[in-house]
Protein backbone atom coordinates (compact mmCIF):
# COMPACT_ATOMS: atom_id res chain seq x y z
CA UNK A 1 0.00 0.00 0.00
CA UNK A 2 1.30 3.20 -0.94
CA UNK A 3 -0.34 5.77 1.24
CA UNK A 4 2.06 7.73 2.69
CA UNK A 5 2.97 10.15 5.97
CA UNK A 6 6.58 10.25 5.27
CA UNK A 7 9.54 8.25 3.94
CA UNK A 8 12.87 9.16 4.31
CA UNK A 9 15.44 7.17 4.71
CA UNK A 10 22.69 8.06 14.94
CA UNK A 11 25.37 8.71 15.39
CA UNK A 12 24.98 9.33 19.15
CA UNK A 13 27.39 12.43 20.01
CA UNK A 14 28.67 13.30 23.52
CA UNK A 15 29.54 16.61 24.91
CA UNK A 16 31.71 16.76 27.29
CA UNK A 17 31.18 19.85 30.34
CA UNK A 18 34.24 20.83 32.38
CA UNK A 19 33.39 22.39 35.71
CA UNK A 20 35.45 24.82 37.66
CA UNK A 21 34.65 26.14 41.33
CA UNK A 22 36.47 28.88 43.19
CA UNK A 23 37.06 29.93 46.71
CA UNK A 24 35.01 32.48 48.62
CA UNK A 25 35.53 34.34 51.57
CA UNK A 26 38.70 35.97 51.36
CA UNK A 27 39.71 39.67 49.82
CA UNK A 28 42.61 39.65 47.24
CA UNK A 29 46.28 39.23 49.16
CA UNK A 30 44.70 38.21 52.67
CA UNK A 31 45.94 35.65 54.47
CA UNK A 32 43.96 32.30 55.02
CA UNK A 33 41.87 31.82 58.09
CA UNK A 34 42.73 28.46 60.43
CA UNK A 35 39.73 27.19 58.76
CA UNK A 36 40.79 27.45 55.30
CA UNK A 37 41.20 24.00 53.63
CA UNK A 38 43.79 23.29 50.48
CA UNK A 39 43.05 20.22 48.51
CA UNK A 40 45.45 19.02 46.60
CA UNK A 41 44.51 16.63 43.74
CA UNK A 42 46.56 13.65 41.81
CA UNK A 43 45.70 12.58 38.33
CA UNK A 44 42.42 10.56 38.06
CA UNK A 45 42.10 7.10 38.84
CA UNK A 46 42.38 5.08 35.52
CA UNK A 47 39.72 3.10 34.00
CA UNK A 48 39.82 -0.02 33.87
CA UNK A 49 40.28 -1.98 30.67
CA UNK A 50 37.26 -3.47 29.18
CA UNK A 51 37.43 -8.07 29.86
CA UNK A 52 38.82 -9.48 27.22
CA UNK A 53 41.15 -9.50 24.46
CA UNK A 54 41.54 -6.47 21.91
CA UNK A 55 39.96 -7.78 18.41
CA UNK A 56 39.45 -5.56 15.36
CA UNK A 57 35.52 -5.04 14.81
CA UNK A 58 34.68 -4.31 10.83
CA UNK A 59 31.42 -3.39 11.53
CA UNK A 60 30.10 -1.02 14.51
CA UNK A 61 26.68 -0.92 15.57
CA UNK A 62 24.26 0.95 17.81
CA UNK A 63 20.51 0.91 18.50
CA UNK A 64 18.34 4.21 17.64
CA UNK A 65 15.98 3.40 20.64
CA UNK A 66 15.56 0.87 23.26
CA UNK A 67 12.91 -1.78 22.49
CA UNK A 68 9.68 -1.57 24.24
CA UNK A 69 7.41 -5.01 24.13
CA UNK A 70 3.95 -4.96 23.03
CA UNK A 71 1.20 -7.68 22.47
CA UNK A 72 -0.16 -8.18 19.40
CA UNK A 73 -2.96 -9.71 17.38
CA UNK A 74 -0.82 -12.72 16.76
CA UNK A 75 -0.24 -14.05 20.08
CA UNK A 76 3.14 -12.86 20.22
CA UNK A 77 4.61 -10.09 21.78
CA UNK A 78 6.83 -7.92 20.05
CA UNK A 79 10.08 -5.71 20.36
CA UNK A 80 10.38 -4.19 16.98
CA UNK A 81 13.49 -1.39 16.58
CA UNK A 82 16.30 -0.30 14.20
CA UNK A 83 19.55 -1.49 13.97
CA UNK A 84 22.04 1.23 12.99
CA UNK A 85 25.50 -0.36 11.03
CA UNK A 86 28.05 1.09 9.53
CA UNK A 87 31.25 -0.21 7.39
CA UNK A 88 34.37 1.13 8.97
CA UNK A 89 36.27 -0.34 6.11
CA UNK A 90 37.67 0.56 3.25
CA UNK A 91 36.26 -2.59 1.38
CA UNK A 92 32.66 -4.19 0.80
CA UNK A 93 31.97 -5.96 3.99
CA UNK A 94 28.93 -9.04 3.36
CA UNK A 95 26.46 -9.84 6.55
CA UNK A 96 25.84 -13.46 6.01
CA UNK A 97 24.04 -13.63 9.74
CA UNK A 98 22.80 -12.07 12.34
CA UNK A 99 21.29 -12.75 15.79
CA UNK A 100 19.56 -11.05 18.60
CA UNK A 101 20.67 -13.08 21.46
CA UNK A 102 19.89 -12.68 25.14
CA UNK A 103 21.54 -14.58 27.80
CA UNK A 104 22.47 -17.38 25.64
CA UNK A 105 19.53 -17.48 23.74
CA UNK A 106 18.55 -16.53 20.30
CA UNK A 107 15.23 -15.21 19.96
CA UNK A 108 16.03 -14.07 16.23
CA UNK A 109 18.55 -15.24 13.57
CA UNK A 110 18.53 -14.25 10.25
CA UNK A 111 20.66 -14.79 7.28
CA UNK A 112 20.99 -14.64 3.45
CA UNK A 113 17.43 -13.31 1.95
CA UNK A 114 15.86 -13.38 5.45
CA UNK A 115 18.12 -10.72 6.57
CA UNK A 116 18.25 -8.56 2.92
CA UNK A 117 14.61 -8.33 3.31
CA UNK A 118 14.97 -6.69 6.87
CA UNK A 119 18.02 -4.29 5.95
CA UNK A 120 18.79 -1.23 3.80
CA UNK A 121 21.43 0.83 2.66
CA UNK A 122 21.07 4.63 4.24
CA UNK A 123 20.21 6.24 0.93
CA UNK A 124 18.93 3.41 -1.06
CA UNK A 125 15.50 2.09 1.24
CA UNK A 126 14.28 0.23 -2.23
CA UNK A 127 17.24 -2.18 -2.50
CA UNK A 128 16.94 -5.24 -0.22
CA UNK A 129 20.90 -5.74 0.84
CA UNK A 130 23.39 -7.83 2.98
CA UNK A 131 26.66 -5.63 1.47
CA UNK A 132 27.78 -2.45 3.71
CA UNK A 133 30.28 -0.57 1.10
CA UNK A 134 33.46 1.37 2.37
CA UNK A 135 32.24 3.67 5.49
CA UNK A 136 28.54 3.38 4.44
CA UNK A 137 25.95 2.95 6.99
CA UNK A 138 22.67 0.75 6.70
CA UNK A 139 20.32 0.18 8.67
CA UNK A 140 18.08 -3.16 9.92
CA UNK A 141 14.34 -3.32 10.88
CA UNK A 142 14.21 -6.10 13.39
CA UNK A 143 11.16 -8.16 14.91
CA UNK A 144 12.05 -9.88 18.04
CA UNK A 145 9.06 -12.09 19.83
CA UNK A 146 8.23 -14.12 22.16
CA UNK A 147 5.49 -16.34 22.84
CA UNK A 148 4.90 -15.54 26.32
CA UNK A 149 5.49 -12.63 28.20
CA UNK A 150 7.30 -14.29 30.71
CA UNK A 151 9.95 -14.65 28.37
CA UNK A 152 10.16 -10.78 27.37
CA UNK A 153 14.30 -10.40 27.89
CA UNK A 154 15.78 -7.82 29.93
CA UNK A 155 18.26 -7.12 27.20
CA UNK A 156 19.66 -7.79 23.97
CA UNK A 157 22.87 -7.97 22.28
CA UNK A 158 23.63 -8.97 18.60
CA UNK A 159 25.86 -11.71 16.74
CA UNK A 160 26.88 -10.69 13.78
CA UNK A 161 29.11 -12.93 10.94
CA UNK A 162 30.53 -10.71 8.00
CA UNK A 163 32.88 -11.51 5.37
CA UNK A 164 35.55 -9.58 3.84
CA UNK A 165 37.04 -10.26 0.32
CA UNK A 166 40.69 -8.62 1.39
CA UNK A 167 41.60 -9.78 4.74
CA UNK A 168 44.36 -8.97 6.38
CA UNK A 169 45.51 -12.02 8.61
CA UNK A 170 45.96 -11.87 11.55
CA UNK A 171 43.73 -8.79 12.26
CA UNK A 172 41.20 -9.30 10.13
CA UNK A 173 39.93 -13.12 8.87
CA UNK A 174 37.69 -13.27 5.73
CA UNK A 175 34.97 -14.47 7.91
CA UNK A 176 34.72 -12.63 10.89
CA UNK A 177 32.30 -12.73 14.20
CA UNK A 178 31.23 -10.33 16.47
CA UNK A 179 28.65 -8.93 18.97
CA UNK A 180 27.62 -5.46 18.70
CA UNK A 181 25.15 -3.13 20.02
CA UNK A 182 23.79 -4.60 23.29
CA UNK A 183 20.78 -3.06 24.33
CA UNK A 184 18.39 -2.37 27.62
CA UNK A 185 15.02 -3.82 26.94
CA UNK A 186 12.56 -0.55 27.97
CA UNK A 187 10.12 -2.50 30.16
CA UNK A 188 7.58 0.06 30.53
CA UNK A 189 4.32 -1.31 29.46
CA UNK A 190 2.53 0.19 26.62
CA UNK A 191 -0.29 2.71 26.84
CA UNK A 192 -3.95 1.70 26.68
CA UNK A 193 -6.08 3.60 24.54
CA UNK A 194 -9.33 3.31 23.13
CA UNK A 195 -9.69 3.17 18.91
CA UNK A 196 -9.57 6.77 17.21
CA UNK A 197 -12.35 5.02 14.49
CA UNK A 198 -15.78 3.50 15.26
CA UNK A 199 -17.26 0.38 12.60
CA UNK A 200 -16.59 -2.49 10.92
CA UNK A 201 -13.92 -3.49 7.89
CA UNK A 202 -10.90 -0.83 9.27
CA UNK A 203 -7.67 -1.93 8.04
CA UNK A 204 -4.79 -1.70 9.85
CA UNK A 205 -2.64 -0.37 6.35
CA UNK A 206 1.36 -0.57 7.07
CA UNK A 207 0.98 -1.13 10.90
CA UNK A 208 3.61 -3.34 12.64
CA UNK A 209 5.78 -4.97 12.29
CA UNK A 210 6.58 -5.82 8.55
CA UNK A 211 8.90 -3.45 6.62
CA UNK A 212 6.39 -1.13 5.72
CA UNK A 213 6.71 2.82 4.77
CA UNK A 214 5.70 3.86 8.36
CA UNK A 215 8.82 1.23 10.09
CA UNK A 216 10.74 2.57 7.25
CA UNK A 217 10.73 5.68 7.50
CA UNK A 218 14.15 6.59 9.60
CA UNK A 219 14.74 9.98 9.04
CA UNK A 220 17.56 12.06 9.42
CA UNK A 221 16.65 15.31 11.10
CA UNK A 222 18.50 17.53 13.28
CA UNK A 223 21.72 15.96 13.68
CA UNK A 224 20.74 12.24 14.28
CA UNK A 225 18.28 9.52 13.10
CA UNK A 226 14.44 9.26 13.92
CA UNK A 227 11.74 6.93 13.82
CA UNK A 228 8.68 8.54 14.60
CA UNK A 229 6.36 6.04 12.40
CA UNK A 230 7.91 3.12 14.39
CA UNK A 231 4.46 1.62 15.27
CA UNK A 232 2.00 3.96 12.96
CA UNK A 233 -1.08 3.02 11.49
CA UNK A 234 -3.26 3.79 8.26
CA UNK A 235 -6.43 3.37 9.17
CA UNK A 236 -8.52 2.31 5.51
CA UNK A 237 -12.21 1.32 5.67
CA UNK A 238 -13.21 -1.20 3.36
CA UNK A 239 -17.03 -1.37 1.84
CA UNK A 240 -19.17 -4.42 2.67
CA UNK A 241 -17.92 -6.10 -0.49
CA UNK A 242 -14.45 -5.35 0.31
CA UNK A 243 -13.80 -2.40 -1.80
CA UNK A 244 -11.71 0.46 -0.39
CA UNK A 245 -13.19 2.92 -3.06
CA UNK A 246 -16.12 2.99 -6.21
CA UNK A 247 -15.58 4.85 -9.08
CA UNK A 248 -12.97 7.23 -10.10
CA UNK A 249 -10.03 7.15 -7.85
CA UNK A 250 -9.23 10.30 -7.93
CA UNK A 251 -12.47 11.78 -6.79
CA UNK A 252 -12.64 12.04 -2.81
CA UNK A 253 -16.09 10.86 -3.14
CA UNK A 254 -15.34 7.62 -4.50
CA UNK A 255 -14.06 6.89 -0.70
CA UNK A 256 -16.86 6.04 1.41
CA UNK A 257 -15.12 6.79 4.81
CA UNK A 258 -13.72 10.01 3.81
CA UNK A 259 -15.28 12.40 6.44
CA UNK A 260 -15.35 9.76 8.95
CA UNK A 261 -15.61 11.01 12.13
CA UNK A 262 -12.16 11.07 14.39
CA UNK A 263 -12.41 10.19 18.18
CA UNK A 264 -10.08 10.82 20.76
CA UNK A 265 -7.76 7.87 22.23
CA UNK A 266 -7.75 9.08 25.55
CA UNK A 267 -7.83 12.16 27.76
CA UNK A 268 -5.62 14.66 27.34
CA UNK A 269 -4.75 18.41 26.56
CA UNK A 270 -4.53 19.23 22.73
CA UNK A 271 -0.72 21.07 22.42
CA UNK A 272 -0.62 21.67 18.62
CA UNK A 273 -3.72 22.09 15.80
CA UNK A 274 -3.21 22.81 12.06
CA UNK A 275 -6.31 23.05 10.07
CA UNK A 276 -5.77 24.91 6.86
CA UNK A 277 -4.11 22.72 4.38
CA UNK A 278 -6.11 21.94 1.22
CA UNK A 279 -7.20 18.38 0.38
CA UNK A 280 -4.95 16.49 -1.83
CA UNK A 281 -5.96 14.69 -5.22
CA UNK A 282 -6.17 10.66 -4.92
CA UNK A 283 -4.61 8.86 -6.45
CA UNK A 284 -1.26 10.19 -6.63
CA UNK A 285 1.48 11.54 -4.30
CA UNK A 286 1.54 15.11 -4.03
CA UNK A 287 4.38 17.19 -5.21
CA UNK A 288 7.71 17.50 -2.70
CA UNK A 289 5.78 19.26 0.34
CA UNK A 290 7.69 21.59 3.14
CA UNK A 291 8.32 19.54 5.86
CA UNK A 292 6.01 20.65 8.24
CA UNK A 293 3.25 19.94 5.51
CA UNK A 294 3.96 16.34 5.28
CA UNK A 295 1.61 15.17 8.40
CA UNK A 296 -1.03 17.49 6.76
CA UNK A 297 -3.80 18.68 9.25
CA UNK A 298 -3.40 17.21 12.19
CA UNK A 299 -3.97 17.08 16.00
CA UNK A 300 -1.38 16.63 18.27
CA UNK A 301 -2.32 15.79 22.17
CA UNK A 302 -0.46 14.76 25.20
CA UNK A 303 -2.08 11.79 26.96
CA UNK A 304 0.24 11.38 30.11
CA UNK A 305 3.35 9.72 30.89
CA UNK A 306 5.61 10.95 28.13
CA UNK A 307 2.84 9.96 25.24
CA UNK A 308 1.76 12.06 22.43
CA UNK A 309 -1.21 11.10 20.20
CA UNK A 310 -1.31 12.45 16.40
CA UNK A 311 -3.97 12.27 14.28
CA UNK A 312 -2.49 13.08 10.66
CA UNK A 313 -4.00 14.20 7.08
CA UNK A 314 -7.33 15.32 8.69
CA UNK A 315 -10.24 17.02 6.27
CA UNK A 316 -9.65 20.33 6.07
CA UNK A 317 -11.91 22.33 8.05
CA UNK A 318 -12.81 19.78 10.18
CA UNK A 319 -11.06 20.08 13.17
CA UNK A 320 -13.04 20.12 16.66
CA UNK A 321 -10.45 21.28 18.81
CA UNK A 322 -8.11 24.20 19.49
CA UNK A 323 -4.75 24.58 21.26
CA UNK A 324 -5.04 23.90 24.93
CA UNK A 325 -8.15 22.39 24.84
CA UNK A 326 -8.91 18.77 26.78
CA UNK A 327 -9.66 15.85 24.55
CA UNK A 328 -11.96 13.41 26.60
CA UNK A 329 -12.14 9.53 25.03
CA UNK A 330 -14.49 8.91 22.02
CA UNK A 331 -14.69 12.86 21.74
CA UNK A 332 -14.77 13.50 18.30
CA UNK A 333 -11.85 15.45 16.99
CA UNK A 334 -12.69 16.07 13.62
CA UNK A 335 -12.48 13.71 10.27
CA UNK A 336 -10.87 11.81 8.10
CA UNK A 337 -9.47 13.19 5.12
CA UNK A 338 -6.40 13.28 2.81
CA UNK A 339 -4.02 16.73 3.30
CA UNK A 340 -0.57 16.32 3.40
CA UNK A 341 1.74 13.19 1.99
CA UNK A 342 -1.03 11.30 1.11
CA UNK A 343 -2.46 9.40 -2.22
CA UNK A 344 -5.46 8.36 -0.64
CA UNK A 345 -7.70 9.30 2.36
CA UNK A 346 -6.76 7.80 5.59
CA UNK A 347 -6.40 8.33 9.05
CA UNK A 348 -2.51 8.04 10.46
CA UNK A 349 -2.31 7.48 13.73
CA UNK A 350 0.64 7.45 15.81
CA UNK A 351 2.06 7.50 19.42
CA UNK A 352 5.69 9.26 20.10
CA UNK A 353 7.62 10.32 23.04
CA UNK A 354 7.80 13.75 21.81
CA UNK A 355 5.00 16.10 20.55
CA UNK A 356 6.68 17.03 17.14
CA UNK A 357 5.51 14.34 14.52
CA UNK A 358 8.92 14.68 12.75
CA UNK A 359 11.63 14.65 15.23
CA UNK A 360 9.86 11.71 17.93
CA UNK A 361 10.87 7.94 18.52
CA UNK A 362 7.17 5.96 17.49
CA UNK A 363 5.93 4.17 21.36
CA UNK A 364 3.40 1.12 21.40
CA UNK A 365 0.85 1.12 22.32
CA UNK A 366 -2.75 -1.36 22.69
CA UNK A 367 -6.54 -0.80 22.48
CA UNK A 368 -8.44 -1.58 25.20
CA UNK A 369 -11.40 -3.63 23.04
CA UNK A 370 -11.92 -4.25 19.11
CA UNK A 371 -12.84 -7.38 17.65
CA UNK A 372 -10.32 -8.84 14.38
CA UNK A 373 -12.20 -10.36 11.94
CA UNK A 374 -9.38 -10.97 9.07
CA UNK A 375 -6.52 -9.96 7.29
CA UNK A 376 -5.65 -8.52 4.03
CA UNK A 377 -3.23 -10.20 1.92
CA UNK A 378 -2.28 -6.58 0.59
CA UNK A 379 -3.75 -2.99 -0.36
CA UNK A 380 -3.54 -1.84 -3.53
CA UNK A 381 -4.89 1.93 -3.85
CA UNK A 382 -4.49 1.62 -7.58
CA UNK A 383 -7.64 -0.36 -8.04
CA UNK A 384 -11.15 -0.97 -6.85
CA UNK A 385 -11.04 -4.41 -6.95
CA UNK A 386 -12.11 -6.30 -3.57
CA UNK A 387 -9.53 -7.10 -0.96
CA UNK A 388 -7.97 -10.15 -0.65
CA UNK A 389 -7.97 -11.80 2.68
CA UNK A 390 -5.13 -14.46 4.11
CA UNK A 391 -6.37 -17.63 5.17
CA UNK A 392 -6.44 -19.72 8.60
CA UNK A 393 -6.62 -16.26 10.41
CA UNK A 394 -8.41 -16.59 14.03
CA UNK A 395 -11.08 -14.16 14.24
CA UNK A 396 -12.43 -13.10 17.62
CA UNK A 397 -12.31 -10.57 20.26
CA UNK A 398 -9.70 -8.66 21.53
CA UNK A 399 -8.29 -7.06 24.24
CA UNK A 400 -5.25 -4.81 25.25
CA UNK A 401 -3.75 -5.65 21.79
CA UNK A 402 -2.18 -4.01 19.14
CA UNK A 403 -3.02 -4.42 15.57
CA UNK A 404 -0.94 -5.95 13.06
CA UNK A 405 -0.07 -4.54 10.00
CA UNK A 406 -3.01 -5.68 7.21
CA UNK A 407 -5.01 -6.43 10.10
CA UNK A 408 -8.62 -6.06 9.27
CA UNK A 409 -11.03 -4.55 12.37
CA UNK A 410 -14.75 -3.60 13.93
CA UNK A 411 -14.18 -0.88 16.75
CA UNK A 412 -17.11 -0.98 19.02
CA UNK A 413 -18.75 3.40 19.47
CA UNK A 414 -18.46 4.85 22.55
């Protein structure tokens, strides 16, 4: 599916602040008092010398945030985050496996097309890869679950086997292994919120946690990497007979849930509004849009706890709410519509530790009742034909759950 927020393709940085106190109490040239007190300080003690032998590492690695598990429609629950690489070589280095690994045990290994489908080249997000050339970076989508939730890990570290095709023995081996990147697992649980949408056949349209645009869209802003669409969902309505529009495509009124009413998640104060964007043609992507136009009109609101709701590429004029206002759940907040990166009218929803829709890290988060009553084997906003659904999916009620991407919904009203 092609309907779009944004897609663009860290270096973490440290500062370091030098301190510097002075003595008070005595006028220039006067001599100290019996109570005066000179310190006299050595060099610092040294530090000691991380375990183990020094070994060259080809490949460095960091995380862009800590994972933070979540329970989905699939009876897993999930840790889905980015894996930041980059080539310190001056050579092609290959990834022919790699492993998130807790405490001795694997929870994920993939290798050969299984990991080119998960990883990009920063630059090139349409190639599926496993080559890092000479000091390029690239980045990997990873999926961790469990089946339980008493098996959630506390942390994470990854194995990683790359090959070089000029080795230089004995620093460097043409198949070399190392672990990279160990991580804190954030254990905070997710927030519970009700559905922003109300009625049957919603599709969850590049939700988590398949390389979709929203967990692909790891921009570079300000200085260092974001993923702000980390967990972000479309939210389509499909017609009784399965059809996400009738007619011509490019008419707004071929969509039968554009103007849908949009209801608030959860309580909280409304901290930014904009409401005067102009509806964008279906059908096709809009011209390149000034950044701050990309989420189109939208409502941003702080629930609580470090959690900011946006509700993206609302119809123009029909925003409910104003700046400083409090958003009570089910209120309605205004509609669905298609302003901003769009092709297509949709809702995109979102949760994100900071209230700018740009520069945020995506959170999870679960609703606290809907019922799943399929899946889509794909969208395709081109044509009008019926949906597709996947077989030997369990329908049934749900609760405290997050949707799945292609997940197909009823949201109980209010």
């Amino acid at each position: 599916m092609h309907l779009r927020f944004s897609a663009f393709s860290a270096i973490a940085v440290s500062a370091v602040l030098v301190l510097t106190s002075c003595s008070s109490g005595s006028e220039p040239g006067a001599a100290p008092s019996a109570s005066t007190v000179t310190v006299t300080t050595g060099p610092p003690e040294p530090t000691p010398a991380p375990p183990g032998p020094v070994v060259m590492t080809p490949v460095i690695g960091s995380v862009i945030a800590p994972p933070m598990p979540v329970a989905g429609t699939d009876g897993k629950t999930h840790l889905a985050y980015e894996l930041v690489l980059t080539n310190t070589t001056e050579q092609i280095v290959t990834l022919t496996s790699l492993a998130a690994v807790s405490k001795g045990r694997t929870l994920l290994d993939l290798s050969g097309e299984g990991l080119a489908q998960w990883m990009r080249v920063i630059g090139n997000a349409t190639t599926p890869t496993t080559t890092i050339g000479p000091a390029q970076t690239a980045l990997v989508w990873l999926d961790v679950t469990v089946d339980d939730s008493t098996g959630i890990p506390a942390d994470l570290s990854h194995a990683v086997t790359v090959s070089l095709p000029q080795p230089q023995p004995p620093v460097t081996e043409s198949t070399m292994s190392e672990t990279i990147a160990p991580t804190v697992v954030d254990n905070r649980k997710p927030v519970t919120i009700a559905p922003p949408v109300v009625g049957d056949n919603w599709v969850s349209a590049n939700g988590c946690c398949d390389m979709t645009p929203h967990r692909m869209a790891v921009s570079p802003f300000n200085g260092q990497l974001w993923a702000p669409e980390r967990y972000a969902i479309d939210f389509v309505q499909l017609s009784p007979d399965r059809r996400m529009f009738n007619g011509d495509k490019a008419d707004l009124l071929s969509y039968p849930f554009f103007g849908a009413d949009v209801h608030g998640v959860a309580d909280g104060q409304v901290v930014s509004v904009i409401d005067s964007l102009p509806e964008q043609i279906p059908g096709a992507s809009p011209a390149v849009l000034p950044l701050e136009q990309y989420p189109g009109n939208r409502v941003v609101q702080d629930i609580g706890g470090g959690n900011y709701v946006m509700y993206a590429h609302l119809k123009t004029g029909s925003i409910r709410v104003k700046v400083g206002d409090k958003i009570t759940t089910g209120q309605i907040v205004g509609s669905v519509g298609n302003t901003g990166n769009t092709d297509g009218p949709h809702l995109h929803f979102q949760l994100m530790n900071t209230p700018d829709p740009l520069r945020s890290n995506g959170l999870p988060f679960v609703f606290d009742k809907f019922r799943l009553d399929s899946r889509a084997v794909a969208i395709d906003t081109a044509t009008d034909t019926p949906v597709e659904m996947q077989h030997g999916v369990s329908a049934g009620d749900q609760t405290y759950r997050m949707p799945l991407a292609l997940d197909v919904m009823s949201y109980p009203a209010r």
